[in-house]
Protein backbone atom coordinates (compact mmCIF):
# COMPACT_ATOMS: atom_id res chain seq x y z
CA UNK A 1 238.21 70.70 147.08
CA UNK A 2 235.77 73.78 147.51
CA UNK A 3 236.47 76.80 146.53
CA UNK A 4 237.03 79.11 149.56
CA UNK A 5 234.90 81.46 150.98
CA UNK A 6 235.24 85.19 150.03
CA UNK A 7 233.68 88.24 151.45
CA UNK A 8 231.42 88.10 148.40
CA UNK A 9 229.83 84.99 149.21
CA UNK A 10 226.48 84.98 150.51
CA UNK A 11 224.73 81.77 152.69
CA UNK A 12 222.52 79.10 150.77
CA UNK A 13 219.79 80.56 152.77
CA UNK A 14 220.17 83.93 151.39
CA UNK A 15 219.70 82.71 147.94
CA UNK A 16 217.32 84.57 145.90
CA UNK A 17 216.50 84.87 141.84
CA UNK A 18 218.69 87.29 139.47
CA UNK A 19 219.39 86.81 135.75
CA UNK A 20 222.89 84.78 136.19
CA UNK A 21 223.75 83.49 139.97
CA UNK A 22 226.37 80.77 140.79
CA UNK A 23 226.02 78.11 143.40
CA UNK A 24 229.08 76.76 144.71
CA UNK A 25 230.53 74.10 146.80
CA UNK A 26 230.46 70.66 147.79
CA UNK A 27 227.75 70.36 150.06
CA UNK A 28 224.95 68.92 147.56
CA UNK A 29 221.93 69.46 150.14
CA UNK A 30 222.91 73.09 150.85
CA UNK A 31 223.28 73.48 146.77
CA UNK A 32 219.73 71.73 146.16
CA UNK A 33 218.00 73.61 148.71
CA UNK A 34 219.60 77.29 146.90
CA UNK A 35 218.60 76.18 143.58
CA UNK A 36 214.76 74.91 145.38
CA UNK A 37 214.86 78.72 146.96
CA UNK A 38 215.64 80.54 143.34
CA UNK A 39 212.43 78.21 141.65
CA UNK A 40 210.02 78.68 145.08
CA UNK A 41 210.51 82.64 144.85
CA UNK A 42 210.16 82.76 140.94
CA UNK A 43 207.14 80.67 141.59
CA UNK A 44 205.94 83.36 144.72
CA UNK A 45 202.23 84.30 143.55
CA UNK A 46 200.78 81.15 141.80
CA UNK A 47 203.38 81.85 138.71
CA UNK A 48 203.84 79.06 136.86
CA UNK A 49 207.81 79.09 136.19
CA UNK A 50 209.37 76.93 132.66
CA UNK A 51 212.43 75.35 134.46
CA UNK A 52 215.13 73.60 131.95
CA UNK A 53 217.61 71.62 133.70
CA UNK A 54 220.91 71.38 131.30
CA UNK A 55 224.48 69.05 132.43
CA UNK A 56 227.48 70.96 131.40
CA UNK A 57 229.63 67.89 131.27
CA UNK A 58 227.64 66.28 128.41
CA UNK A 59 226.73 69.91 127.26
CA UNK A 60 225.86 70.57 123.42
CA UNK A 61 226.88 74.00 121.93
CA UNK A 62 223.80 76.67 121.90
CA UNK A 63 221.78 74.67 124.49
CA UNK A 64 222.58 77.48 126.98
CA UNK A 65 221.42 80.02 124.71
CA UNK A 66 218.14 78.41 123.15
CA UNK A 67 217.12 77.42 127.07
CA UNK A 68 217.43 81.06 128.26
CA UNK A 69 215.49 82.38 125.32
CA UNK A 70 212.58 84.33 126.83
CA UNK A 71 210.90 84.12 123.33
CA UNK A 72 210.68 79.97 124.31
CA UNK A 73 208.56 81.28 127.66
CA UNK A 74 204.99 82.06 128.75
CA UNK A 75 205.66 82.51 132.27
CA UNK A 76 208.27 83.12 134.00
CA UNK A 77 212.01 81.09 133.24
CA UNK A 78 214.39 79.14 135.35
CA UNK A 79 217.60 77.39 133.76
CA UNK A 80 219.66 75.05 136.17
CA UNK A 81 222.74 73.93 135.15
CA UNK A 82 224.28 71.17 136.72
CA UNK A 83 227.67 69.70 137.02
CA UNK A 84 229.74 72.72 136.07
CA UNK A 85 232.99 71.14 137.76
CA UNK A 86 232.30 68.83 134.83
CA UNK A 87 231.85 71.60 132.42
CA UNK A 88 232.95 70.80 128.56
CA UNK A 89 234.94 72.97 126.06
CA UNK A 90 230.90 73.96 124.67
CA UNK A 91 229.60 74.97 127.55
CA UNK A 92 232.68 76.83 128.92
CA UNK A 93 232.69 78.73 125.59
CA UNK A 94 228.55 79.37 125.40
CA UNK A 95 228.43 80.23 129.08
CA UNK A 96 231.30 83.00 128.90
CA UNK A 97 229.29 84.66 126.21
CA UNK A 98 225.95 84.44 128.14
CA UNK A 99 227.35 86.35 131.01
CA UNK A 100 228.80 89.36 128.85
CA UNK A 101 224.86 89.81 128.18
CA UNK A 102 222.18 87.91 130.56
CA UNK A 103 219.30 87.99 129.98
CA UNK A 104 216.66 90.11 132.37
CA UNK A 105 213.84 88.19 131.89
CA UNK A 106 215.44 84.47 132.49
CA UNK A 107 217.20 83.19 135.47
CA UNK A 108 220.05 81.20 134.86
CA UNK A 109 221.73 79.22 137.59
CA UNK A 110 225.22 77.85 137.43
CA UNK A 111 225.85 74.83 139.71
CA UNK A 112 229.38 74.29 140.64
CA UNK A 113 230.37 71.78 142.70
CA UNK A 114 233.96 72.86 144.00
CA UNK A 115 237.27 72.11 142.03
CA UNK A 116 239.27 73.98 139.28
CA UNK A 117 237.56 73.08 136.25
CA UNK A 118 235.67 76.43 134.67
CA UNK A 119 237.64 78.51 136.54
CA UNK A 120 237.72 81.23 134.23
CA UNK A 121 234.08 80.91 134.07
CA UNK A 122 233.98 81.27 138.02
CA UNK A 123 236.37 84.41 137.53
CA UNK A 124 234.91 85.88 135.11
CA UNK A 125 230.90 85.74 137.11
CA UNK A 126 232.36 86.76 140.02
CA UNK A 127 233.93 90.23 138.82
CA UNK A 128 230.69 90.64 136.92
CA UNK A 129 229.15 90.82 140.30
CA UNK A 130 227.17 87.77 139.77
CA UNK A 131 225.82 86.55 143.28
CA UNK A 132 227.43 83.50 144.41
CA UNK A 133 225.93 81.33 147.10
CA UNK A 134 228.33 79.22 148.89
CA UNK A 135 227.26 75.55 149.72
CA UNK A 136 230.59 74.18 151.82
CA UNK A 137 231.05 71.17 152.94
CA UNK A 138 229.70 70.47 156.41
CA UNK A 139 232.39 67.67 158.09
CA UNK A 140 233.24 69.00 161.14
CA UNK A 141 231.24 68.46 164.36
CA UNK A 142 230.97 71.68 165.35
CA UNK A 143 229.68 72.45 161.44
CA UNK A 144 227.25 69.86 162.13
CA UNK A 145 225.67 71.22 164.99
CA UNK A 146 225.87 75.01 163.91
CA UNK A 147 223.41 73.61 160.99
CA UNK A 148 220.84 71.99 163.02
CA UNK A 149 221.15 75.27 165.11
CA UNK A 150 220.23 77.19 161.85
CA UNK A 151 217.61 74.51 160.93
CA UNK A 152 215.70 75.75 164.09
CA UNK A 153 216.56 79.23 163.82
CA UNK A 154 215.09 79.47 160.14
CA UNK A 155 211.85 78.04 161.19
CA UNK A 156 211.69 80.21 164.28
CA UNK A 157 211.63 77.10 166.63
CA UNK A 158 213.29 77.92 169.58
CA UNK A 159 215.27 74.83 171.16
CA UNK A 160 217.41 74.22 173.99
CA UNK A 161 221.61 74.15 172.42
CA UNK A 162 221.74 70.77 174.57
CA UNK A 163 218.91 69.15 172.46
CA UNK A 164 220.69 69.97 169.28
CA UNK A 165 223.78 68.60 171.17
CA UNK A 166 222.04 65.40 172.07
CA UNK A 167 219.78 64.85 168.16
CA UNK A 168 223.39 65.29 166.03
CA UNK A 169 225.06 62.91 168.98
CA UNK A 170 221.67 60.49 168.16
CA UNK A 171 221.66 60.93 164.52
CA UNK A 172 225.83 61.61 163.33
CA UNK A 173 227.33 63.59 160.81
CA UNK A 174 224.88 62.59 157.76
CA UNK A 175 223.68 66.64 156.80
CA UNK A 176 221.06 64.93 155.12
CA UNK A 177 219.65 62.43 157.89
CA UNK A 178 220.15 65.39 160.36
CA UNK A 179 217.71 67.68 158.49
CA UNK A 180 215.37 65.10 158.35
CA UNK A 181 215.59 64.71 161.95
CA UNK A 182 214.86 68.55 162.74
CA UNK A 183 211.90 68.62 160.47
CA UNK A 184 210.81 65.75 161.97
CA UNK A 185 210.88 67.34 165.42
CA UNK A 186 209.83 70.53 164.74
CA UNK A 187 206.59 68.68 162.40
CA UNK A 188 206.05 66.26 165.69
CA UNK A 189 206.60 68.78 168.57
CA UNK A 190 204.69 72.19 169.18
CA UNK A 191 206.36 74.82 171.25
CA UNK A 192 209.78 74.88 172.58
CA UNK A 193 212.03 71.83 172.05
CA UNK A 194 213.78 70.17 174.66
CA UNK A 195 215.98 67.30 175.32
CA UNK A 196 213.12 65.62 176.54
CA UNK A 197 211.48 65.71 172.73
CA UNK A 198 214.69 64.44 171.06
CA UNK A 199 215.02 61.04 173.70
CA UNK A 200 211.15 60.51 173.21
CA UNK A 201 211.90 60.37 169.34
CA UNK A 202 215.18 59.12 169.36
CA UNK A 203 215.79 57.53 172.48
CA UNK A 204 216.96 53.93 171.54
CA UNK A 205 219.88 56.26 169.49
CA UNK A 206 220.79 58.57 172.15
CA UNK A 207 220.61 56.95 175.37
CA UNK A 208 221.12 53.44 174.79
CA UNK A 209 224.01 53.02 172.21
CA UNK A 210 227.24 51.84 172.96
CA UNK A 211 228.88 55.40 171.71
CA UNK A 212 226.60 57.07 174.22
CA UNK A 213 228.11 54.81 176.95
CA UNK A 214 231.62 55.48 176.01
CA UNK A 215 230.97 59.54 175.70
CA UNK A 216 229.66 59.03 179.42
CA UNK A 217 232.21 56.79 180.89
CA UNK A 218 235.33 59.26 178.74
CA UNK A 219 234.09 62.10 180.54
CA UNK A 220 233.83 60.47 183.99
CA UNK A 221 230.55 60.60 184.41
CA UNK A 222 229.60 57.32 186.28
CA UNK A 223 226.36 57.36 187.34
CA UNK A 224 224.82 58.29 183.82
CA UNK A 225 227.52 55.86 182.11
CA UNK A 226 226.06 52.77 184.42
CA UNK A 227 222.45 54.16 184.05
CA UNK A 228 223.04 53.96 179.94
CA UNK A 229 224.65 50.28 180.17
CA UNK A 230 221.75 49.04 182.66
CA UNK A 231 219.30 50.51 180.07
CA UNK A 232 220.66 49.01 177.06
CA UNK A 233 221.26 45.62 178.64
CA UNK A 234 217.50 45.96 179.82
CA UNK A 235 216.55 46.81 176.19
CA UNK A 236 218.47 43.84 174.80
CA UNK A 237 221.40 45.40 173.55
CA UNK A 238 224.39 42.62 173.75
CA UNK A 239 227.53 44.11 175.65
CA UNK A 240 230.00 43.18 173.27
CA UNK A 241 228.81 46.05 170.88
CA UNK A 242 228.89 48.15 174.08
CA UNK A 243 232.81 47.12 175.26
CA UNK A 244 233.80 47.71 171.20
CA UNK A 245 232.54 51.51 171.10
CA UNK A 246 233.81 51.97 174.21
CA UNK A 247 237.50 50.50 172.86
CA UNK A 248 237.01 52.11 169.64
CA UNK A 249 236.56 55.23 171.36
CA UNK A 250 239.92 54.70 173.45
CA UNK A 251 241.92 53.41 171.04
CA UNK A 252 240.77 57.07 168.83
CA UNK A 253 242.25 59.12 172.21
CA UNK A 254 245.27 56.65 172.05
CA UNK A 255 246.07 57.70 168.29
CA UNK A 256 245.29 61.40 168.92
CA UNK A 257 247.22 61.82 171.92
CA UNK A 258 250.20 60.13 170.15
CA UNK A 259 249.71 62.20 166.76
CA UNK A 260 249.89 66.10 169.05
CA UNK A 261 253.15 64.16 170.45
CA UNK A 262 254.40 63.00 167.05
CA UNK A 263 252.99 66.49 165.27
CA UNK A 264 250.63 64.35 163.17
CA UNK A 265 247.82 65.41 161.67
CA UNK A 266 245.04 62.69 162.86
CA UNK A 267 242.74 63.78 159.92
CA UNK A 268 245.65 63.41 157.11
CA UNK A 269 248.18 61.32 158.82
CA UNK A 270 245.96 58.73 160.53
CA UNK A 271 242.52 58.83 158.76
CA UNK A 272 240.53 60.44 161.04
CA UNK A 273 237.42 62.20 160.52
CA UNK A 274 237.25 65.79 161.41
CA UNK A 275 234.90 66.00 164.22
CA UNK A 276 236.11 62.48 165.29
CA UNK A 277 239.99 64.53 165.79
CA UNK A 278 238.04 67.70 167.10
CA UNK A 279 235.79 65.70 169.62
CA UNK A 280 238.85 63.26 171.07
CA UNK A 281 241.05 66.43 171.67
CA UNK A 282 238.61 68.08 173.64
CA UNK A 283 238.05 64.30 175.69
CA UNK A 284 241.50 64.48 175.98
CA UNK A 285 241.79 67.24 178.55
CA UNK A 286 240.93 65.00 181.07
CA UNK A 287 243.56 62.34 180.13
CA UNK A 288 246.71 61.85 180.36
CA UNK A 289 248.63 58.64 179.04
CA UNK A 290 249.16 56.47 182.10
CA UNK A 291 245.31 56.34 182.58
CA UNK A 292 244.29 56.04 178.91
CA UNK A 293 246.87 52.77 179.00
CA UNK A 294 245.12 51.51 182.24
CA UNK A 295 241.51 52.33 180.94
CA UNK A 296 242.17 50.12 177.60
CA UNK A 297 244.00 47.17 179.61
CA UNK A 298 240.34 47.25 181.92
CA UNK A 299 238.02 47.40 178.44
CA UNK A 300 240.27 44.45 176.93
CA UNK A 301 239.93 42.67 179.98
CA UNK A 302 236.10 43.17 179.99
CA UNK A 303 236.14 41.91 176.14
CA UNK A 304 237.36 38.83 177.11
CA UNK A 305 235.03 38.12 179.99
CA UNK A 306 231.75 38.93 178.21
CA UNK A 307 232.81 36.60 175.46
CA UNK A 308 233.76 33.45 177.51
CA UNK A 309 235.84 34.07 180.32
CA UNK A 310 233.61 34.82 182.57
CA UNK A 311 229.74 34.12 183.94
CA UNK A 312 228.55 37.39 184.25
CA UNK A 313 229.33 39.31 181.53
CA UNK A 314 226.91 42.20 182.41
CA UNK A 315 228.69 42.76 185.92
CA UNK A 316 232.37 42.69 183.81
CA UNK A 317 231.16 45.39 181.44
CA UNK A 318 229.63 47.46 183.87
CA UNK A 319 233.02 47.15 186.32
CA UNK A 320 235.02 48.05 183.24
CA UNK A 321 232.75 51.57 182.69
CA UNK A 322 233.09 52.26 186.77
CA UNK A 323 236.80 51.84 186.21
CA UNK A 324 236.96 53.90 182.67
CA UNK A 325 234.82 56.70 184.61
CA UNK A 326 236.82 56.53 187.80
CA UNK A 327 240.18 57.00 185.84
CA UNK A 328 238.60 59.47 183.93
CA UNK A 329 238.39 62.23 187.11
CA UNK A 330 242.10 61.31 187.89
C-alpha cells in the first residue's frame, strides 16, 4: 500500500531537479513521468546530462556512491534508482550515508514504489527536507477523470468536463491507455475539444458498446438507450454482448444495494472495483429494490429470447432496454 499523502508532498507535475529527491507511490506512469521531468529540466539548454540507472533490490555496496561522483561527469549528472520498496541491506546502508552529505553537483533520485521496506530511509529524507513527489495510485473513477482533466489543463487545451466524461467512459480506468487517448486528441484536434471530437475518434467505444447501453437504460434515459442499441445492431454488434453488460451492470446494483443493507464493503467484502462501487451507488439513487428485481427478471427474459426462444431477437432486446429505462424513472 502507498504511503499516504502529507502536507509535504508535492504533485508529479511539480517535480523538478535537486541533489537528493524521492518519488513515491504506486502509480508507475505518474513516477516515470517525475523522474522524465527531473532528466528533461537537467537537460533544459542542449546539456547533455550522464544518467545512471541503479536497482536497489539487487544493489552492490558503493554503487550509490561511485554513480553520484561528479569527478565520473562532463556534463551534467542524473542517478535514478529504482525499486527502493525492494531496497537491500547495501543500499539501505550506502543511501543513509549519501543523504547526511548529497552531493550539489549530482541529482540523485530515489524511486519508491509504496510499502514499508526502507522506511527509515523514507524517514530519514523526509526530515532532511528532501522533496518528495507523490505518484498515488489512480483507481477510483472520479481519480480517473480528475487526471484526464489535468492532462488538458497542463497542455492548456481547454475541453468541455462532458468530453472528459464521455473519453474515460470510452477508454476505462487504464491511466496509461487514458493518457494516450488525451494526447491523441489534443495531437488530432486544434482548438477547443468537444464531445463531438471524442465520438469522431472513439465512437465505436462510446456510443455503441453494450456498457454504454446499460449506463443509458440505468439512468432512464430511453430514447438515447434505444438510439445506442439501434446503432450497434446497425454496426453489427450481436445483442447478446449487449443483454450481458446490461445484466452485469444490474446484477453490480443488486450486490451494492444489498452490501449498504448488510454494511458490506463492496470493494473488500464483494470484490468490487472502486469506481465500479462509487459509480453503482450514485445509479442507485434512482432505484429501489422492487424495480431492480423486475428490471433483471425483463434482461433474463430478453437473454433467453435472443438466444433461441424467440424470432426477433433485436425487438426482445430493445423491449427489455424500454422496460429497464421505464422502471428506471419509477
Amino acid at each position: 500500500m502507498a504511503a499516504a499523502r502529507t502536507s509535504s508532498d508535492r504533485p508529479w507535475h511539480a517535480a523538478a531537479p535537486a541533489p537528493l529527491v524521492l518519488v513515491s507511490g504506486t502509480e508507475q506512469l505518474l513516477a516515470s513521468r517525475a523522474v522524465e521531468r527531473i532528466g528533461g529540466a537537467l537537460r533544459r539548454g542542449g546539456a547533455t546530462v550522464a544518467t545512471t540507472v541503479l536497482d536497489a533490490g539487487s544493489y552492490s555496496k558503493g554503487a550509490l556512491i561511485a554513480a553520484a561522483s561528479p569527478s565520473l561527469f562532463d556534463d551534467p549528472g542524473l542517478v535514478v534508482v529504482e525499486g527502493a520498496e525492494r531496497m537491500n541491506d547495501e543500499f539501505l546502508a550506502d543511501a543513509l550515508a549519501y543523504a547526511a552529505s548529497p552531493d550539489p553537483d549530482v541529482t540523485v533520485v530515489i524511486r519508491h514504489g509504496g510499502g514499508v521496506r526502507g522506511k527509515k530511509l523514507l524517514d530519514t529524507l523526509k526530515k532532511g527536507d528532501v522533496p518528495v513527489y507523490s505518484c498515488p495510485a489512480i483507481k477510483k473513477d472520479a481519480d480517473v477523470v480528475e487526471f484526464a482533466m489535468g492532462e488538458f489543463a497542463r497542455a492548456s487545451r481547454p475541453i468541455a468536463a462532458r468530453a472528459v466524461r464521455a473519453l474515460v467512459d470510452a477508454i476505462g480506468s487504464d491511466v496509461a491507455e487514458v493518457a494516450a487517448a488525451c494526447r491523441q486528441l489534443m495531437n488530432d484536434v486544434d482548438g477547443s475539444l468537444t464531445e463531438e471530437h471524442v465520438a469522431r475518434y472513439y465512437g465505436t467505444r462510446v456510443n455503441a458498446t453494450g456498457f454504454a447501453v446499460a449506463d443509458a437504460a440505468i439512468a432512464g434515459k430511453t430514447g438515447e438507450a434505444l438510439a445506442l442499441v439501434r446503432h450497434a445492431v446497425a454496426t453489427g454488434t450481436d445483442p447478446v454482448p449487449l443483454v450481458a453488460a446490461i445484466a452485469s451492470k444490474l446484477r453490480t446494483l443488486a450486490k451494492v444495494g444489498a452490501a449498504r443493507g448488510r454494511r458490506l464493503d463492496p470493494v473488500k467484502d464483494l470484490g468490487l472495483a472502486p469506481w465500479q462501487a462509487d459509480r453503482a451507488k450514485k445509479d442507485l439513487r434512482m432505484w429501489d429494490a422492487d424495480r431492480l428485481a423486475k428490471a433483471i427478471e425483463a434482461i433474463a427474459t430478453a437473454d433467453a429470447e435472443i438466444k433461441g426462444a424467440s424470432r426477433a431477437p433485436h425487438f426482445a432486446l430493445e423491449r427489455a432496454v424500454r422496460v429497464v429505462a421505464d422502471l428506471a424513472r419509477g
